[in-house]
C-alpha atoms as a PDB file:
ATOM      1  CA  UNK A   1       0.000   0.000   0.000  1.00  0.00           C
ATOM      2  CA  UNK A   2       1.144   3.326  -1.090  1.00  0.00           C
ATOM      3  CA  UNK A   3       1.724   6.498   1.551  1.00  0.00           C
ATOM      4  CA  UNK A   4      -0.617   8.036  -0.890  1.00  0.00           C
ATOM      5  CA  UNK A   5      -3.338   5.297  -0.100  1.00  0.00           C
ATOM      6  CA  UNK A   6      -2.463   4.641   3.702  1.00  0.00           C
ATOM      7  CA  UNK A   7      -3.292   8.683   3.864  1.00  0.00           C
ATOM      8  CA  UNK A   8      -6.749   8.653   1.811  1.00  0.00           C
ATOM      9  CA  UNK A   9      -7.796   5.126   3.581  1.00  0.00           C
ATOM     10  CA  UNK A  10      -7.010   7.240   7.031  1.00  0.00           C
ATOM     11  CA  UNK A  11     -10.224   8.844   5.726  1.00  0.00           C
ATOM     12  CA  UNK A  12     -12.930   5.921   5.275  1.00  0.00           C
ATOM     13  CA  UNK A  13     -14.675   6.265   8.766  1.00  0.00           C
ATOM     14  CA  UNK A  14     -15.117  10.454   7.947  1.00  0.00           C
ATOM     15  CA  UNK A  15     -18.870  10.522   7.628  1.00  0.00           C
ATOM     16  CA  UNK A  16     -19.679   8.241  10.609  1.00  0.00           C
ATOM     17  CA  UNK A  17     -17.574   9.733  13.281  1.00  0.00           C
ATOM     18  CA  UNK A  18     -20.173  11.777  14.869  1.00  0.00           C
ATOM     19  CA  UNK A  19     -22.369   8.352  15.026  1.00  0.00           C
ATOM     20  CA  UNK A  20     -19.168   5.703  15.931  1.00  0.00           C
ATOM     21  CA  UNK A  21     -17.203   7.512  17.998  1.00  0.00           C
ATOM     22  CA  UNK A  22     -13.290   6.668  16.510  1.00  0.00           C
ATOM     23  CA  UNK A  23     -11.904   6.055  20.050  1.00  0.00           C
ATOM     24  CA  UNK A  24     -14.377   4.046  21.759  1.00  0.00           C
ATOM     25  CA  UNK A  25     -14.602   1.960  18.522  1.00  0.00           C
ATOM     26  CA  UNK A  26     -10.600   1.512  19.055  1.00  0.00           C
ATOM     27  CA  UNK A  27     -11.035  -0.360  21.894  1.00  0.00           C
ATOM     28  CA  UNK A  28     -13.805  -2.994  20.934  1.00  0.00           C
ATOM     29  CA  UNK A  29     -13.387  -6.822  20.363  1.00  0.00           C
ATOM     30  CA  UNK A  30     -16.541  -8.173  18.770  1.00  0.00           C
ATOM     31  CA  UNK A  31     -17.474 -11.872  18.924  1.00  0.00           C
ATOM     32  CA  UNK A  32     -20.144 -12.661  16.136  1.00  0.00           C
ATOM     33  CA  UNK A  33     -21.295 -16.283  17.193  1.00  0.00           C
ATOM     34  CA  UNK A  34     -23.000 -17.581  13.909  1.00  0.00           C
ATOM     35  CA  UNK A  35     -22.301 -16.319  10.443  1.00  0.00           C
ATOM     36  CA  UNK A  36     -25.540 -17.374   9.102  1.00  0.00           C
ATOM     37  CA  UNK A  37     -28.458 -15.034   7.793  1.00  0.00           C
ATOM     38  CA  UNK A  38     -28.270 -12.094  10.226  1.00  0.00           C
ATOM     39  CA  UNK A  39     -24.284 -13.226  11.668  1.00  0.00           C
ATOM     40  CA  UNK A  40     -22.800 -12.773   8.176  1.00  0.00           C
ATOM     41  CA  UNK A  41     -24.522  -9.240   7.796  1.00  0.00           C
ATOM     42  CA  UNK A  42     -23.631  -8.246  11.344  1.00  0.00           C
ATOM     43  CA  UNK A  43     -19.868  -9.526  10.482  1.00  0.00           C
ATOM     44  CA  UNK A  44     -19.818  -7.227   7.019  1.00  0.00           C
ATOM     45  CA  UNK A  45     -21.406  -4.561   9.039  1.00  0.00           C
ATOM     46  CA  UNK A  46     -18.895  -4.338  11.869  1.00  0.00           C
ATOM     47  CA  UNK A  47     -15.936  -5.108   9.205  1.00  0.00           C
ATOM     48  CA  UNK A  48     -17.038  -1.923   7.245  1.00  0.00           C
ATOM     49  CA  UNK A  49     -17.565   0.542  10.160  1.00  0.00           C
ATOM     50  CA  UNK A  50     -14.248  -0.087  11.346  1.00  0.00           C
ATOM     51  CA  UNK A  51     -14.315  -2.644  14.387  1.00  0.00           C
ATOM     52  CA  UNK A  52     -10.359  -3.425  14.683  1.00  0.00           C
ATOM     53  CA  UNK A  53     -10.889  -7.191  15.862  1.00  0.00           C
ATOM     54  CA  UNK A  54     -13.552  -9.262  15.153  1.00  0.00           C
ATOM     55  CA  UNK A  55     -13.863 -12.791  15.940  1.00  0.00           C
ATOM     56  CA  UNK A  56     -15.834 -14.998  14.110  1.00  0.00           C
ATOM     57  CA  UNK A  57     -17.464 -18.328  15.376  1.00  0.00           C
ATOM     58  CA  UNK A  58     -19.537 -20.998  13.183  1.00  0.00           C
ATOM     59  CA  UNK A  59     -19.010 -24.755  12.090  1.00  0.00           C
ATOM     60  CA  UNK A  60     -20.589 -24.848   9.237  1.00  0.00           C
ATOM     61  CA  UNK A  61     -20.037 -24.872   5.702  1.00  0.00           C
ATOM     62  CA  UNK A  62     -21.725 -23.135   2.961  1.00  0.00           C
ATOM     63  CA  UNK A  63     -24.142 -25.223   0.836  1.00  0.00           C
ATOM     64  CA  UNK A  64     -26.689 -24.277  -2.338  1.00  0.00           C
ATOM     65  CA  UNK A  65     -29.423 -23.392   0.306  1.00  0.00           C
ATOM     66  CA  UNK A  66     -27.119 -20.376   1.812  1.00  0.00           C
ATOM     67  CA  UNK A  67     -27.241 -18.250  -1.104  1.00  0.00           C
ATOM     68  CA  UNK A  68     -30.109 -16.739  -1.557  1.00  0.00           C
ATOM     69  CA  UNK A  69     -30.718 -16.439   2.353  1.00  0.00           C
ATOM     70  CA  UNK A  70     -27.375 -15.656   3.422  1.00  0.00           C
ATOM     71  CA  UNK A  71     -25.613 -13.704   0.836  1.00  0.00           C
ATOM     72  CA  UNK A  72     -22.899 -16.041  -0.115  1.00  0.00           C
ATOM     73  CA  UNK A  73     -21.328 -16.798  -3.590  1.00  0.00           C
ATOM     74  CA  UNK A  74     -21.526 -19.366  -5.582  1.00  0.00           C
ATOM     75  CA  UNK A  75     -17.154 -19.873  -5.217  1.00  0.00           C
ATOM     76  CA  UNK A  76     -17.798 -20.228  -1.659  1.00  0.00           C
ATOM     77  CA  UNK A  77     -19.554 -23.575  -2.058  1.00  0.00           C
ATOM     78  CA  UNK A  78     -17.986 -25.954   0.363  1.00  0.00           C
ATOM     79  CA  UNK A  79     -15.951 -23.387   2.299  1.00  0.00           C
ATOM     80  CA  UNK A  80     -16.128 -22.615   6.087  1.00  0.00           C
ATOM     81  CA  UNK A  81     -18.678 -19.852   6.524  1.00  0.00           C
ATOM     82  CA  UNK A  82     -16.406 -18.390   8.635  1.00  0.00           C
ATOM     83  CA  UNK A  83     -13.152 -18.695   6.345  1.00  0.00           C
ATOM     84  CA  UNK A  84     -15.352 -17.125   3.525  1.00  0.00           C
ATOM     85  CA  UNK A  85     -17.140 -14.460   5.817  1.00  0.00           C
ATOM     86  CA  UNK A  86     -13.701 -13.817   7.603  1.00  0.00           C
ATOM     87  CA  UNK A  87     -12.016 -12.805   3.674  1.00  0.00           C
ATOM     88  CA  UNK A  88     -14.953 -10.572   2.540  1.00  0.00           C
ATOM     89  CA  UNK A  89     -14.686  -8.422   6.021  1.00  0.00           C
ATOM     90  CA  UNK A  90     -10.896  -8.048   5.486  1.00  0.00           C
ATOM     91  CA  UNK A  91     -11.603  -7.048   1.062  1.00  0.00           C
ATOM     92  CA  UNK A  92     -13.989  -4.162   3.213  1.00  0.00           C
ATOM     93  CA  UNK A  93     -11.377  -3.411   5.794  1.00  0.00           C
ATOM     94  CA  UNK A  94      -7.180  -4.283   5.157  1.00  0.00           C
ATOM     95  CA  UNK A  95      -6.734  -2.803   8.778  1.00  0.00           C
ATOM     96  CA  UNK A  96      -9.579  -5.190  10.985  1.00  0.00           C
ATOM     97  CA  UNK A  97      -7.407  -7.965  12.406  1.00  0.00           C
ATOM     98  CA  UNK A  98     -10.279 -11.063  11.621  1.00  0.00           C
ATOM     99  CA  UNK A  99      -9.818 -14.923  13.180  1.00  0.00           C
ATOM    100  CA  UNK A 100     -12.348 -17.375  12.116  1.00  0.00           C
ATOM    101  CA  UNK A 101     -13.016 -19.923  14.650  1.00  0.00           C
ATOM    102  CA  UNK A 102     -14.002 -22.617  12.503  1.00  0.00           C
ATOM    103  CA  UNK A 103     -16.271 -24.817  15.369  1.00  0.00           C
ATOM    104  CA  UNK A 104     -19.048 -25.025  17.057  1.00  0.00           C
ATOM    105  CA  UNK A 105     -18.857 -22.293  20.448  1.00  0.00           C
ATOM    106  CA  UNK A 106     -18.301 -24.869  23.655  1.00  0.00           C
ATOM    107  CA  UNK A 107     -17.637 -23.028  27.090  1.00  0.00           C
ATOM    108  CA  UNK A 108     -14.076 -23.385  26.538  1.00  0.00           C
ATOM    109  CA  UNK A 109     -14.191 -21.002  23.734  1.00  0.00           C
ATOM    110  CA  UNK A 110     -14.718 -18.355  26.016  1.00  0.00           C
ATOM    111  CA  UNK A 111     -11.131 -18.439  27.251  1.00  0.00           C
ATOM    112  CA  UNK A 112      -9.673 -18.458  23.946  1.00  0.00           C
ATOM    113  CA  UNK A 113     -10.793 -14.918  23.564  1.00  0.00           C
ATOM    114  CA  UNK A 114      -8.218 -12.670  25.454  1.00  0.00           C
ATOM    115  CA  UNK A 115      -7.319  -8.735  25.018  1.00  0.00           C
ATOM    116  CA  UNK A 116      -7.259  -6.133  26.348  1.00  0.00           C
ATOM    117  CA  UNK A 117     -10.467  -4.656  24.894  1.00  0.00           C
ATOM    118  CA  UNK A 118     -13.915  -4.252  25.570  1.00  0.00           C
ATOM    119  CA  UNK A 119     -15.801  -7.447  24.045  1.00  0.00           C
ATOM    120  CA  UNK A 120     -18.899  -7.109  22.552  1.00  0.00           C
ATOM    121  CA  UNK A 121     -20.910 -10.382  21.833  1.00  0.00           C
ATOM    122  CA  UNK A 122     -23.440 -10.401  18.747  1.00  0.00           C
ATOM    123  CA  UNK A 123     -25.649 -13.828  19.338  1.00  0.00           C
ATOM    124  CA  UNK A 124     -26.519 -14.833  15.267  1.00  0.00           C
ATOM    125  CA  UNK A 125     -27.723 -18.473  16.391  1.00  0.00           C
ATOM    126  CA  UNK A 126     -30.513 -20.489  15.747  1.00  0.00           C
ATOM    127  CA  UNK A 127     -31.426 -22.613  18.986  1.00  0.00           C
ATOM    128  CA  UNK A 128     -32.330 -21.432  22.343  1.00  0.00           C
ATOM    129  CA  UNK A 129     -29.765 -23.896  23.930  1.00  0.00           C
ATOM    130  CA  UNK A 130     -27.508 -22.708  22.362  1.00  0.00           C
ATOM    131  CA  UNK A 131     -28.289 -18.606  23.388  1.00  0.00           C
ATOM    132  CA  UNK A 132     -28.634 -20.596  26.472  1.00  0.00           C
ATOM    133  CA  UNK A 133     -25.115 -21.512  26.996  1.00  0.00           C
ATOM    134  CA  UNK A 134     -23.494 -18.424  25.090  1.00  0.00           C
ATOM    135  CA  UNK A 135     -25.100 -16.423  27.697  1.00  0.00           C
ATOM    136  CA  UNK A 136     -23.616 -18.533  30.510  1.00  0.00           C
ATOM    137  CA  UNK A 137     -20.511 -19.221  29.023  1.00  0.00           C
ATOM    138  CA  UNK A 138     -19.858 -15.075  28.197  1.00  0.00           C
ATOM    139  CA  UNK A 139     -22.182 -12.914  30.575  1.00  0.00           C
ATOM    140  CA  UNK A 140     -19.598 -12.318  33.321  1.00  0.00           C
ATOM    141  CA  UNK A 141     -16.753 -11.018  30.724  1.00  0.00           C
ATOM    142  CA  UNK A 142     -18.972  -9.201  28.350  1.00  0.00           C
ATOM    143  CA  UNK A 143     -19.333  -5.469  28.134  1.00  0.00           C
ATOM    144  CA  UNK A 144     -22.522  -5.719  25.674  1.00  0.00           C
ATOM    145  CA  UNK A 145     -24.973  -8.653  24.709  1.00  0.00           C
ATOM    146  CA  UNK A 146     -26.822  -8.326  21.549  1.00  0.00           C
ATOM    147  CA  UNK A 147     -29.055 -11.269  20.308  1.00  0.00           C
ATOM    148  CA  UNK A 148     -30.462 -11.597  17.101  1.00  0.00           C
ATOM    149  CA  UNK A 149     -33.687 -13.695  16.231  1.00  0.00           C
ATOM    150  CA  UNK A 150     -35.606 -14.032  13.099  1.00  0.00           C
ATOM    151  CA  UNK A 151     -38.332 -16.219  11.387  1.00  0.00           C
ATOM    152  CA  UNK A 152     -39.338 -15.464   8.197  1.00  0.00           C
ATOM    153  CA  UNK A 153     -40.547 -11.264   8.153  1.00  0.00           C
ATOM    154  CA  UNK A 154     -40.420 -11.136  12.204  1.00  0.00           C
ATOM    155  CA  UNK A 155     -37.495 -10.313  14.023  1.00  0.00           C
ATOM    156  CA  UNK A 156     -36.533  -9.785  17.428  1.00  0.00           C
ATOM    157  CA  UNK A 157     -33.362  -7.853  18.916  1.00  0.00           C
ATOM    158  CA  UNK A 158     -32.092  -8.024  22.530  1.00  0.00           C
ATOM    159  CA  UNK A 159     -29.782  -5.699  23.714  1.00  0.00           C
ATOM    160  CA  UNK A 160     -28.066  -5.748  27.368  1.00  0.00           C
ATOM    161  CA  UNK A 161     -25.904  -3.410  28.283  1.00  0.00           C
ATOM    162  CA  UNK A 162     -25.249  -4.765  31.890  1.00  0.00           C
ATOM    163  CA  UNK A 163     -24.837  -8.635  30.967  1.00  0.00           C
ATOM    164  CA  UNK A 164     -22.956  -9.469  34.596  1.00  0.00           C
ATOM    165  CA  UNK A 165     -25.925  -7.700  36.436  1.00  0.00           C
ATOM    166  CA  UNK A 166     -29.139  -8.742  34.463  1.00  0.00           C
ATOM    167  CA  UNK A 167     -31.795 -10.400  35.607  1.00  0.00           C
ATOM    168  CA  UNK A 168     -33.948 -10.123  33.059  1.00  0.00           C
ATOM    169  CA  UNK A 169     -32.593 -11.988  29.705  1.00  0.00           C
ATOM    170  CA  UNK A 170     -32.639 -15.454  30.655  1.00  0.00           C
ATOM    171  CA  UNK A 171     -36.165 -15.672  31.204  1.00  0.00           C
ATOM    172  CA  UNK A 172     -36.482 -15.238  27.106  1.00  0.00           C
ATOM    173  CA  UNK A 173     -34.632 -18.279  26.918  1.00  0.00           C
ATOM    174  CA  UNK A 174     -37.932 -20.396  26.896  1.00  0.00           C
ATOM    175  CA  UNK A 175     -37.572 -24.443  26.308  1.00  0.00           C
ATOM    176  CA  UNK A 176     -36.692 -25.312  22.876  1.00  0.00           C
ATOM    177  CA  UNK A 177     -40.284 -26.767  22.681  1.00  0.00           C
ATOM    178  CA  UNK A 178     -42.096 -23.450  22.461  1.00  0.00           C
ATOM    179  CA  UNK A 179     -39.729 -21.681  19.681  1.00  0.00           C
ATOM    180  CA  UNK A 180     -41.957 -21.358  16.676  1.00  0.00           C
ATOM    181  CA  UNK A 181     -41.634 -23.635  13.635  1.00  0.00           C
ATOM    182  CA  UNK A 182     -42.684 -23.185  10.763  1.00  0.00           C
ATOM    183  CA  UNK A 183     -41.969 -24.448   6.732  1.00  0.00           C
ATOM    184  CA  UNK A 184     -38.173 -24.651   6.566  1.00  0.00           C
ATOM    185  CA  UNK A 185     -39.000 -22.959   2.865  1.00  0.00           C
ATOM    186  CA  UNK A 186     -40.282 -19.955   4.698  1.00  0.00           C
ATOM    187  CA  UNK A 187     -37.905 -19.443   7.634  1.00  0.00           C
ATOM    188  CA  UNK A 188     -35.001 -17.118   6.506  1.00  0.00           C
ATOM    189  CA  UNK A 189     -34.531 -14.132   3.912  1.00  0.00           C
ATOM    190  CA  UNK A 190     -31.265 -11.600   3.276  1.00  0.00           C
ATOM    191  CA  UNK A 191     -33.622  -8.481   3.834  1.00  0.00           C
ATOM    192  CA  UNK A 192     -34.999  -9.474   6.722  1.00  0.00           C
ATOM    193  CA  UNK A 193     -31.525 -10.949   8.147  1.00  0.00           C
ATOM    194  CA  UNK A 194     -29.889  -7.579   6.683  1.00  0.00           C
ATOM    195  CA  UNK A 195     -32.465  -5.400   9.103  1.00  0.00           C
ATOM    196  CA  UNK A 196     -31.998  -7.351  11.987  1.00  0.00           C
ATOM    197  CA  UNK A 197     -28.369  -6.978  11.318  1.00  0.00           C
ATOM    198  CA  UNK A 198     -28.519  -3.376  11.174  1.00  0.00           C
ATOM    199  CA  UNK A 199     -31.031  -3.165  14.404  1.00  0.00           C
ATOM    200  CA  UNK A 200     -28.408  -5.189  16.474  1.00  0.00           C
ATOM    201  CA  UNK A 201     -25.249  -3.158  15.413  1.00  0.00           C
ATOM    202  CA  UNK A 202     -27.622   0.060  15.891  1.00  0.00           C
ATOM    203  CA  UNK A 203     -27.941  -1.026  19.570  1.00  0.00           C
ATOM    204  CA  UNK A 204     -24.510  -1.150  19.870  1.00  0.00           C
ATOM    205  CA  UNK A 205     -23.827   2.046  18.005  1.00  0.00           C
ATOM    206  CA  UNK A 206     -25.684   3.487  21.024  1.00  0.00           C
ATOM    207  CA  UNK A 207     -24.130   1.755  23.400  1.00  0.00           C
ATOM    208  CA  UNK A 208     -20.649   3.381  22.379  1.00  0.00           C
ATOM    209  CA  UNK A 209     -22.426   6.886  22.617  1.00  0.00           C
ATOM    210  CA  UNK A 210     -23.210   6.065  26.109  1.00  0.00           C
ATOM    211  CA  UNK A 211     -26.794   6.175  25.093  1.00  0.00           C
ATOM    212  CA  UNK A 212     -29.225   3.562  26.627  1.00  0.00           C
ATOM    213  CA  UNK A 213     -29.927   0.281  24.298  1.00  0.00           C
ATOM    214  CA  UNK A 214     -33.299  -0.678  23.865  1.00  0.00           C
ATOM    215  CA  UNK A 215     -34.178  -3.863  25.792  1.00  0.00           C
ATOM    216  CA  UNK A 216     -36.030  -5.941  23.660  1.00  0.00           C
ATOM    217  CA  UNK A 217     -37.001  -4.536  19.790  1.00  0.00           C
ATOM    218  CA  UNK A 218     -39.395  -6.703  17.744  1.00  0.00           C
ATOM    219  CA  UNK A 219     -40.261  -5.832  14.039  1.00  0.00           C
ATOM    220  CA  UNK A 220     -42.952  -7.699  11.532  1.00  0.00           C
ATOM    221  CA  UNK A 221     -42.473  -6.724   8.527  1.00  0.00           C
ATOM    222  CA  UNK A 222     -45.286  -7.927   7.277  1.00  0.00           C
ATOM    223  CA  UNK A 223     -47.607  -5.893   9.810  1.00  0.00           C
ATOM    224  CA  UNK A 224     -45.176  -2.845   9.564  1.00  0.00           C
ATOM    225  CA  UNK A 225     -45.348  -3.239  13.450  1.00  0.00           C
ATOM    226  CA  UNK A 226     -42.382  -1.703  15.909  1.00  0.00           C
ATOM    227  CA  UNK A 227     -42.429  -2.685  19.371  1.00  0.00           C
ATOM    228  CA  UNK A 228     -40.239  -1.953  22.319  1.00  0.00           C
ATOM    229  CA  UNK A 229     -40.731  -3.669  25.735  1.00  0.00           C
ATOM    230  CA  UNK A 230     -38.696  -3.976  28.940  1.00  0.00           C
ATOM    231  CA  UNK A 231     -37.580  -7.354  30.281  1.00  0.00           C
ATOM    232  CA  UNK A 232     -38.977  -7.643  33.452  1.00  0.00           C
ATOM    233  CA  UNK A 233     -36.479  -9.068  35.960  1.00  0.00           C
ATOM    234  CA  UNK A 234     -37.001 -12.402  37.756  1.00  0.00           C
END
């Protein structure tokens, strides 16, 4: 990279600066567990805006039915989701330093992750269980938990800004027999993963403002319905 370059590239995060404050973003490690629908566009997201380390955590490969949904290519056929995800954010960004973690998350994972910045955990998964142990593996070193939920045009973001201290998120993780299911034809879309996306890293763009993230955000597209509501505490 030319001088010339290095000095324009300097430049990239100009018109958001006001919005993602350069130093706080400086010291932020995010951990995007699940690269799937909504992971992958929170991954992209992060990668663009200038998040110098992002880790990336998913065991699964890309197949024909992750294309249209999830925004790969057709050359990434076969690949690790996060090996492919992991090379896009770094085409966006030459200066985020990205490791793909090319596994399932187990509790051990957890200690893998050291630094000396703040981490911020974006949940992208698709089973309560496993919110269910990300959430006990991570709460007590986390600086900001943001989970991501989606079925078909409804999604659901929830935001804690006090993960040590809450009392209040586990009781949405409900028993794996009461999550919704529905046609696996009719489950998952890019827009609707690219919104929630944007809704989760929105909640953390406040968070770095010092501005207070909203608890639990569901949208229906469909209905054009917002709604905000407070988790009670148990």
């Amino acid at each position: 990279m030319s001088a010339a370059t290095a000095l324009t590239l300097a430049d990239r995060d100009l018109r958001q600066r006001d919005l993602v404050p350069p130093e706080r973003l400086a010291r932020c490690h995010a951990l995007v567990i699940g690269v799937g629908a909504i992971g992958r566009q929170v991954a992209l997201q992060l990668a663009a805006m200038g998040v110098p380390c992002l880790t990336l955590c998913d065991h699964d490969t890309v197949g024909p039915e992750n294309l249209a949904s999830q925004g790969y290519c057709v050359e990434d056929l076969g690949t690790q989701k996060v090996v492919a995800t992991a090379e896009l954010c770094r085409r966006l960004n030459l200066s985020v330093h990205v490791h793909a973690v090319a596994e399932r998350f187990k509790r051990s994972t957890a200690r893998t992750i050291a630094g000396d910045k703040r981490l911020i955990v974006f949940a992208c998964v698709d089973s309560i269980s496993t919110r269910r142990l990300l959430w006990e593996s991570l709460r007590h070193s986390v600086a900001l938990f943001i989970d991501g939920r989606m079925s078909a045009e409804v999604l659901r973001v929830l935001a804690v800004a006090s993960p040590a201290t809450d009392a209040g998120y586990a009781a949405t993780l409900f028993d794996e027999a009461e999550a919704f299911t529905g046609s696996c034809t009719g489950r998952s879309t890019i827009y609707t993963a690219s919104i929630a996306a944007g809704l989760m890293v929105g909640q953390w763009t406040r968070w770095l403002r010092s501005i207070p993230v909203d608890a639990d955000l569901t949208l229906n597209l469909l209905a054009s319905e917002l709604s905000l509501a407070s988790i009670a505490s148990s």
